[in-house]
Protein backbone atom coordinates (compact mmCIF):
# COMPACT_ATOMS: atom_id res chain seq x y z
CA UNK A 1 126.23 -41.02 -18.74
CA UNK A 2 125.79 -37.16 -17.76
CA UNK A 3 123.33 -38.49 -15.05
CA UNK A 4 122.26 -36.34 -12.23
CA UNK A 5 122.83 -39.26 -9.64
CA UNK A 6 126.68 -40.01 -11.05
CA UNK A 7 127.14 -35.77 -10.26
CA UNK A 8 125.77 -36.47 -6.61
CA UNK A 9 127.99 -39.53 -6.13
CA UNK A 10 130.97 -37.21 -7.23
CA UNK A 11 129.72 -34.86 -4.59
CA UNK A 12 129.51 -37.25 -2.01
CA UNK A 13 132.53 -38.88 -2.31
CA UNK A 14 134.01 -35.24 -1.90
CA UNK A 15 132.16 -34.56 1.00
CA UNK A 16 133.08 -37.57 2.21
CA UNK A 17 136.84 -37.10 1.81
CA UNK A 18 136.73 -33.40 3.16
CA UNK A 19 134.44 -33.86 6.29
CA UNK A 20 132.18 -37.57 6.47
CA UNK A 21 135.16 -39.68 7.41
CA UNK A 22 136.06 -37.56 10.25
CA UNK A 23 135.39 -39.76 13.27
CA UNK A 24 132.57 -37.23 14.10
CA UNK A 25 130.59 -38.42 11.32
CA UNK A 26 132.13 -41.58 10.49
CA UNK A 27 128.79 -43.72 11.70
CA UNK A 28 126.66 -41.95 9.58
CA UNK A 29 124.26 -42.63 6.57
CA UNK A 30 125.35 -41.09 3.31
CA UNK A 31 122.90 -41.53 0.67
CA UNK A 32 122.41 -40.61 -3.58
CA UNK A 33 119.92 -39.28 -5.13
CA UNK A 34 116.31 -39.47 -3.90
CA UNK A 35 113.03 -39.27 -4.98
CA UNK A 36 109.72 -38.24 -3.13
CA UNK A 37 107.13 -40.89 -3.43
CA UNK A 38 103.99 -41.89 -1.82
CA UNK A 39 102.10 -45.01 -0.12
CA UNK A 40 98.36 -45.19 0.21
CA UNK A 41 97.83 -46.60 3.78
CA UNK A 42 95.34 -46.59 6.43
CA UNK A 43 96.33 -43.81 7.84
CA UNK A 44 95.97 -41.62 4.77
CA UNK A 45 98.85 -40.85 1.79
CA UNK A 46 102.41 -40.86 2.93
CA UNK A 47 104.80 -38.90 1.40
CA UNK A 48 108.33 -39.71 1.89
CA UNK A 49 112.12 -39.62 0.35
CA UNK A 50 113.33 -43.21 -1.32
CA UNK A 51 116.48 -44.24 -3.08
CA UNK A 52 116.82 -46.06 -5.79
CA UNK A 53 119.98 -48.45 -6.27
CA UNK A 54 120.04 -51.43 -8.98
CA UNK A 55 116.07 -51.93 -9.45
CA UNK A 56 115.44 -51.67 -6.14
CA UNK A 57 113.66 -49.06 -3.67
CA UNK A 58 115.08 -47.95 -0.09
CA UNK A 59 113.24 -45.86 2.34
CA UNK A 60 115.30 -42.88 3.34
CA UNK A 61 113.64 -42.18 6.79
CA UNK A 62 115.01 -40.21 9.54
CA UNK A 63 116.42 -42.84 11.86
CA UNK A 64 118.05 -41.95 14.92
CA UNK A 65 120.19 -45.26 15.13
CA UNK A 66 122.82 -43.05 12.86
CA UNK A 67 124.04 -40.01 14.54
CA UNK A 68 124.15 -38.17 10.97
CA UNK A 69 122.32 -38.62 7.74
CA UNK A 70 122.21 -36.96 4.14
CA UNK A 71 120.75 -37.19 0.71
CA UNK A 72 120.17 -34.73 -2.24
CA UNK A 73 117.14 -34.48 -4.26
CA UNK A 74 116.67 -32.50 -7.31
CA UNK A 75 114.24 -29.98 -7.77
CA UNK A 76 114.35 -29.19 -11.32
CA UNK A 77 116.69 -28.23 -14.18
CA UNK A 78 117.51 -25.81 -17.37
CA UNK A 79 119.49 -26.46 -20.00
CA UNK A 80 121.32 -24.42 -22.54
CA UNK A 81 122.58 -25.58 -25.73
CA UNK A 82 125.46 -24.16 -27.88
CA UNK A 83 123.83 -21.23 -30.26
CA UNK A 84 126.87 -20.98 -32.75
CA UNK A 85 127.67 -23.79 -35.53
CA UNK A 86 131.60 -24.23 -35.18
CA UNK A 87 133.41 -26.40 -36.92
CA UNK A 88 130.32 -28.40 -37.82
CA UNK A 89 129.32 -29.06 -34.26
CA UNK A 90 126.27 -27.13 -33.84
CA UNK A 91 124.06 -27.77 -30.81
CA UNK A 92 126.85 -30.45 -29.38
CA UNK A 93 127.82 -28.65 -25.87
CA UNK A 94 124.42 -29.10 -23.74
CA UNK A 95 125.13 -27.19 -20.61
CA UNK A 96 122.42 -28.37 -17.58
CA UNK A 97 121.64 -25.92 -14.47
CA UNK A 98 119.80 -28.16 -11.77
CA UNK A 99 118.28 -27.06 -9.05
CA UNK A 100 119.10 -29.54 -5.63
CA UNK A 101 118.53 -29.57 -1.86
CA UNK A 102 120.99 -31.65 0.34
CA UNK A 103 118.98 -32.62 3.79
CA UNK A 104 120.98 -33.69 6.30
CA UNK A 105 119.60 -35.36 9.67
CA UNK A 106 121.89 -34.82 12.47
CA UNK A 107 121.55 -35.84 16.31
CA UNK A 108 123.58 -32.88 17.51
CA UNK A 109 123.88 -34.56 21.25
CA UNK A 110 126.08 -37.22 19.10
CA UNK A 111 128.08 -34.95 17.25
CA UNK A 112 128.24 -31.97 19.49
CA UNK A 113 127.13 -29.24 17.24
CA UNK A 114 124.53 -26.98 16.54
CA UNK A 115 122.45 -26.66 13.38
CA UNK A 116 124.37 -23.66 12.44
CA UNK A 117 127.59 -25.32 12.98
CA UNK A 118 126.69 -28.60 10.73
CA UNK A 119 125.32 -26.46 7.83
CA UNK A 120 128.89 -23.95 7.83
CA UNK A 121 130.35 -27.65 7.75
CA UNK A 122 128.50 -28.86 5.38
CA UNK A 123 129.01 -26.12 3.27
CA UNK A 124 132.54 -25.60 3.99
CA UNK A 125 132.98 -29.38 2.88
CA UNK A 126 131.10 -28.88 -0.34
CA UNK A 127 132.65 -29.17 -3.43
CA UNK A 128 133.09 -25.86 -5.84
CA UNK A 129 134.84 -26.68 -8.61
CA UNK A 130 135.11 -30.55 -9.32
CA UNK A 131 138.29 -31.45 -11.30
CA UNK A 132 138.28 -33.50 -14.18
CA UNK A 133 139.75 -36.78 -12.99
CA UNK A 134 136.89 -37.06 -10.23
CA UNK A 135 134.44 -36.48 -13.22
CA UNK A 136 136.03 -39.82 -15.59
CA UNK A 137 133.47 -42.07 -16.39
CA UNK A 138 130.38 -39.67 -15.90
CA UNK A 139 130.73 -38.26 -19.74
CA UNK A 140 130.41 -34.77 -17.65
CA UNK A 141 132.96 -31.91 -19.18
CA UNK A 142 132.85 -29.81 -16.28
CA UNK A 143 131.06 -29.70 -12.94
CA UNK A 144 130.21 -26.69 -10.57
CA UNK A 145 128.55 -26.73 -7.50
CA UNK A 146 127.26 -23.31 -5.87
CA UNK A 147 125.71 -23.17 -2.39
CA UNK A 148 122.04 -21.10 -2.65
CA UNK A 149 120.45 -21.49 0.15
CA UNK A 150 119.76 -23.00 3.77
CA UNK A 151 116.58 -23.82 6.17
CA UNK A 152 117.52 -24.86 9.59
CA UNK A 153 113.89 -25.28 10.54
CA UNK A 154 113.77 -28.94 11.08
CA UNK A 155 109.83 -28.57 11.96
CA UNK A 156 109.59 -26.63 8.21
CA UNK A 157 111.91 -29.19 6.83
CA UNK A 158 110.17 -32.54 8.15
CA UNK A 159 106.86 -31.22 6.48
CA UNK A 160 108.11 -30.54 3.28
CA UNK A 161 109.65 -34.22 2.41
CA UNK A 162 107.38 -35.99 4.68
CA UNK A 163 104.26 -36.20 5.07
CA UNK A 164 101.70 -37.79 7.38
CA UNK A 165 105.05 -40.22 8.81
CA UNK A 166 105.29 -39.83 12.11
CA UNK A 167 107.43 -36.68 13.72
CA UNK A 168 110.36 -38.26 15.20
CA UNK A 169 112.44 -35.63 15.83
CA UNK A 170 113.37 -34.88 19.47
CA UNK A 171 115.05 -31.45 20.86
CA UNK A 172 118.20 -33.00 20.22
CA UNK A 173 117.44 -33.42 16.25
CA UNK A 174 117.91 -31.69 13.69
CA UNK A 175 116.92 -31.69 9.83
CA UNK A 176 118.24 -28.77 7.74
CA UNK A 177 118.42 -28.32 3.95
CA UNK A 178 121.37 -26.83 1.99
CA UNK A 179 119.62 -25.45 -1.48
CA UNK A 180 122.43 -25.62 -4.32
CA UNK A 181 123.02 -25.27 -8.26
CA UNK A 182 124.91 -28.36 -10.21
CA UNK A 183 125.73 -27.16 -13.48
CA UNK A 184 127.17 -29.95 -15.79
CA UNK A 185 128.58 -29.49 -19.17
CA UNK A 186 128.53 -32.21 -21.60
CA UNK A 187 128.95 -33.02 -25.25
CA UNK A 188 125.99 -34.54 -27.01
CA UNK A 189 128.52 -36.66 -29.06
CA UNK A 190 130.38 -38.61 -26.15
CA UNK A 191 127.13 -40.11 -25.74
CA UNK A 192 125.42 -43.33 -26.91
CA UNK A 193 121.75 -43.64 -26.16
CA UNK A 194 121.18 -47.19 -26.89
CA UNK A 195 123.23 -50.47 -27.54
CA UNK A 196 122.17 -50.86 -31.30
């Protein structure tokens, strides 16, 4: 399925083969898509990032045990949807434009960088233009990845996908967000919505 979290798996695994399994980063945490969620506690509402993998939900929390971390979140999305009726398959190409933020946690002690130099890495390490054989078995046509935006303000960063969790970043920390655009192209037809 043209799912957001299969596009961010492709990503992933790219990053992963151009820069995460460097020895530098190779005892880090990669992880999928996230959502924001929150917990009533004593303490007030906490607002933090989770994952969610086969029915299950797993915290996403800065943790300083792992010398590196990432995740992406999405934001929000257009779509487009073929205007002309060709051929008798009006309406079939559904192009999506989603709007995503890759945090990454980093103890730069561990790795020896700076912020600056992770997010150039990061970035550098990003897929553009994903071929067609990484895409099989996503039902995605095409997939294109541009780089928007950064923040390298961890303090600016923490508050925005946490909230009143503990600040556990030290001098030595940083969390900085890489804003990007996934568009996907699919074709409504290559699609089955239910097992009937």
């Amino acid at each position: 399925m043209p799912f957001v979290k299969n596009s961010v798996k492709v990503i992933n695994d790219q990053l992963t083969e151009n820069l995460l399994r460097s020895k530098t980063f190779s005892e880090g945490k990669v992880y999928g898509l996230v959502e924001l969620t929150q917990q009533n506690t004593e303490s007030g509402v906490q607002r933090y990032p989770v994952e969610l993998v086969d029915g299950y939900v797993k915290d996403v929390t800065v943790n300083d045990t792992y010398p590196f971390q990432l995740y992406h979140r999405q934001l929000g999305a257009n779509y487009e949807f073929e205007a002309e009726n060709q051929y008798g398959d009006a309406n079939n190409y559904i192009q999506k434009s989603v709007n995503m933020v890759m945090v990454a946690y980093a103890k730069l002690t561990k790795l020896g960088l700076t912020s600056d130099e992770l997010e150039t890495m990061l970035i550098l390490a990003s897929p553009t233009e994903v071929s067609k054989t990484l895409l099989a078995g996503t039902n995605v046509d095409s997939l294109v990845v541009s780089v928007t935006g950064s923040e390298l303000d961890s303090f600016t960063n923490y508050g925005e996908e946490y909230q009143n969790v503990e600040f556990p970043l030290g001098q030595e920390d940083a969390l900085i967000k890489i804003s990007y655009t996934m568009v996907m192209q699919y074709r409504r037809d290559c699609i089955d919505l239910c097992d009937c």
